[in-house]
Protein backbone atom coordinates (compact mmCIF):
# COMPACT_ATOMS: atom_id res chain seq x y z
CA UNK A 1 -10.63 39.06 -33.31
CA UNK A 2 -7.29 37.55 -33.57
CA UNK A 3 -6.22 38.61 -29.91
CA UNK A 4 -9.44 37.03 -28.56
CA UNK A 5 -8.42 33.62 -31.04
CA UNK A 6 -4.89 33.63 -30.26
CA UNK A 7 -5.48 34.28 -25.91
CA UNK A 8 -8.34 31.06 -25.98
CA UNK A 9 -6.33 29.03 -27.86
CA UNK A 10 -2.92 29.54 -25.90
CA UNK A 11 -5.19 29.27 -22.24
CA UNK A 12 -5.93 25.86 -23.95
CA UNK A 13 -2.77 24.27 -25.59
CA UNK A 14 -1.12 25.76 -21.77
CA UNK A 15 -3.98 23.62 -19.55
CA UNK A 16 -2.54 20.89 -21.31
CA UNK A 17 0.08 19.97 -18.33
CA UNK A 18 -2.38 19.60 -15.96
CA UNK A 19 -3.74 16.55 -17.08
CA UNK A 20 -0.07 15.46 -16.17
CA UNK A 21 0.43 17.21 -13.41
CA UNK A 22 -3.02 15.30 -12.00
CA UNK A 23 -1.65 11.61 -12.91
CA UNK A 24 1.33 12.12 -11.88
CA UNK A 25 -0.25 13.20 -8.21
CA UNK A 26 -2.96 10.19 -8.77
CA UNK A 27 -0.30 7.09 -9.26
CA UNK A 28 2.34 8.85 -7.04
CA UNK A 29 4.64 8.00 -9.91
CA UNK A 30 6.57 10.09 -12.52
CA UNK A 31 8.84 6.64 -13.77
CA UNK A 32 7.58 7.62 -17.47
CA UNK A 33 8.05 11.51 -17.56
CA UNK A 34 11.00 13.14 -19.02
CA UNK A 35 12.77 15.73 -16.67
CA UNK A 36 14.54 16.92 -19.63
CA UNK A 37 11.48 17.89 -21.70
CA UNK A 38 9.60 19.50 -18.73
CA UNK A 39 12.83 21.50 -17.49
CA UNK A 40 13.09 22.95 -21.16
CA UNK A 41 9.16 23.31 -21.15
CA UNK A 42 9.46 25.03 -17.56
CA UNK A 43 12.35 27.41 -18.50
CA UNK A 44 10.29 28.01 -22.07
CA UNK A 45 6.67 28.77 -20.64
CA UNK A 46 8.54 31.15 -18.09
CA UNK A 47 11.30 33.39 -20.33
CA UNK A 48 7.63 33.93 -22.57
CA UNK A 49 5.78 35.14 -19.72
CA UNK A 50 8.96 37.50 -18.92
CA UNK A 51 8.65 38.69 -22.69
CA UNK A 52 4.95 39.00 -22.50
CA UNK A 53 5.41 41.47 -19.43
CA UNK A 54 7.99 43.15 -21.03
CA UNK A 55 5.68 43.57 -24.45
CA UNK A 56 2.82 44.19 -22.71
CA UNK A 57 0.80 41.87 -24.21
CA UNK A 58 -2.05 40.56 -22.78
CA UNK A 59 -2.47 37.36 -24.97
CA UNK A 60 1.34 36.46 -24.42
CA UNK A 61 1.03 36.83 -20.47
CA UNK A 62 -2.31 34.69 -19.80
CA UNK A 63 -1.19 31.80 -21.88
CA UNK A 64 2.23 31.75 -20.89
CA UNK A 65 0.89 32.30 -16.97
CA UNK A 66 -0.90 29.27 -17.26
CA UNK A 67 1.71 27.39 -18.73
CA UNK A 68 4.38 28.38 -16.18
CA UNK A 69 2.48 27.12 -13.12
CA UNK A 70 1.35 23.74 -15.33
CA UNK A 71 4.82 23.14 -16.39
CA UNK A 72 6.04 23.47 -12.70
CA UNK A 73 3.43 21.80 -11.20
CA UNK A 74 4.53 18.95 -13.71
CA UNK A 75 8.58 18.82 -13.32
CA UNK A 76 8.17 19.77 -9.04
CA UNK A 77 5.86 16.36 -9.15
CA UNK A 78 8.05 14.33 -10.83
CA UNK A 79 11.22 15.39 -8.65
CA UNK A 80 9.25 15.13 -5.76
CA UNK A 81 7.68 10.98 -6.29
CA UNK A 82 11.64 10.74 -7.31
CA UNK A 83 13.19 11.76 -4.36
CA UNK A 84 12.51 8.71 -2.29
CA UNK A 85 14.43 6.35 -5.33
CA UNK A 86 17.75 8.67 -5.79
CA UNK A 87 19.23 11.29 -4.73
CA UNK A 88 18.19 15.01 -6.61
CA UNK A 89 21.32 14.74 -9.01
CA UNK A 90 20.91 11.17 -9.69
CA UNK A 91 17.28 12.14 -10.45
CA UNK A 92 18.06 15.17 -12.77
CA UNK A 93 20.44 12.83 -15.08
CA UNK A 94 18.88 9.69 -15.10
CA UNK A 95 16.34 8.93 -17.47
């Protein structure tokens, strides 16, 4: 029961970025998001899904999975409507 509860939860708090993700892609404009939270999110969601491979566990890997590709999606959108204002370094430090 609590690998069912735990695996639906973490699917859900992981689709979480894509509502982000999708206004980010609607307004063509990530002025408001944080490259500093979404690089630590990115690196996060990613070193779990390594550990959930490594354990095994199933619960780890299809939350984390999700999360990966959400938390991606979210930072490689926000560089991406940045490039045109700065260069990429000026867009990783200024905030």
């Amino acid at each position: 029961m609590w690998e069912i509860t735990v695996t639906v939860l973490g699917i859900m708090m992981s689709i979480g970025y894509y509502p982000q993700a999708y206004r980010i892609w609607k307004t063509k404009s990530s002025k408001d998001i944080s490259l500093y939270t979404y690089g630590i999110f990115s690196i996060g969601t990613f070193v779990w899904t390594l550990y959930g491979f490594h354990l095994g566990d199933l619960p780890i890997i299809s939350s984390f999975i999700i999360g990966v590709i959400g938390s991606w999606l979210v930072l490689g959108l926000s560089l991406y409507y940045r490039r045109n204002k700065c260069s990429p370094l000026e867009t990783l430090f200024k905030q």
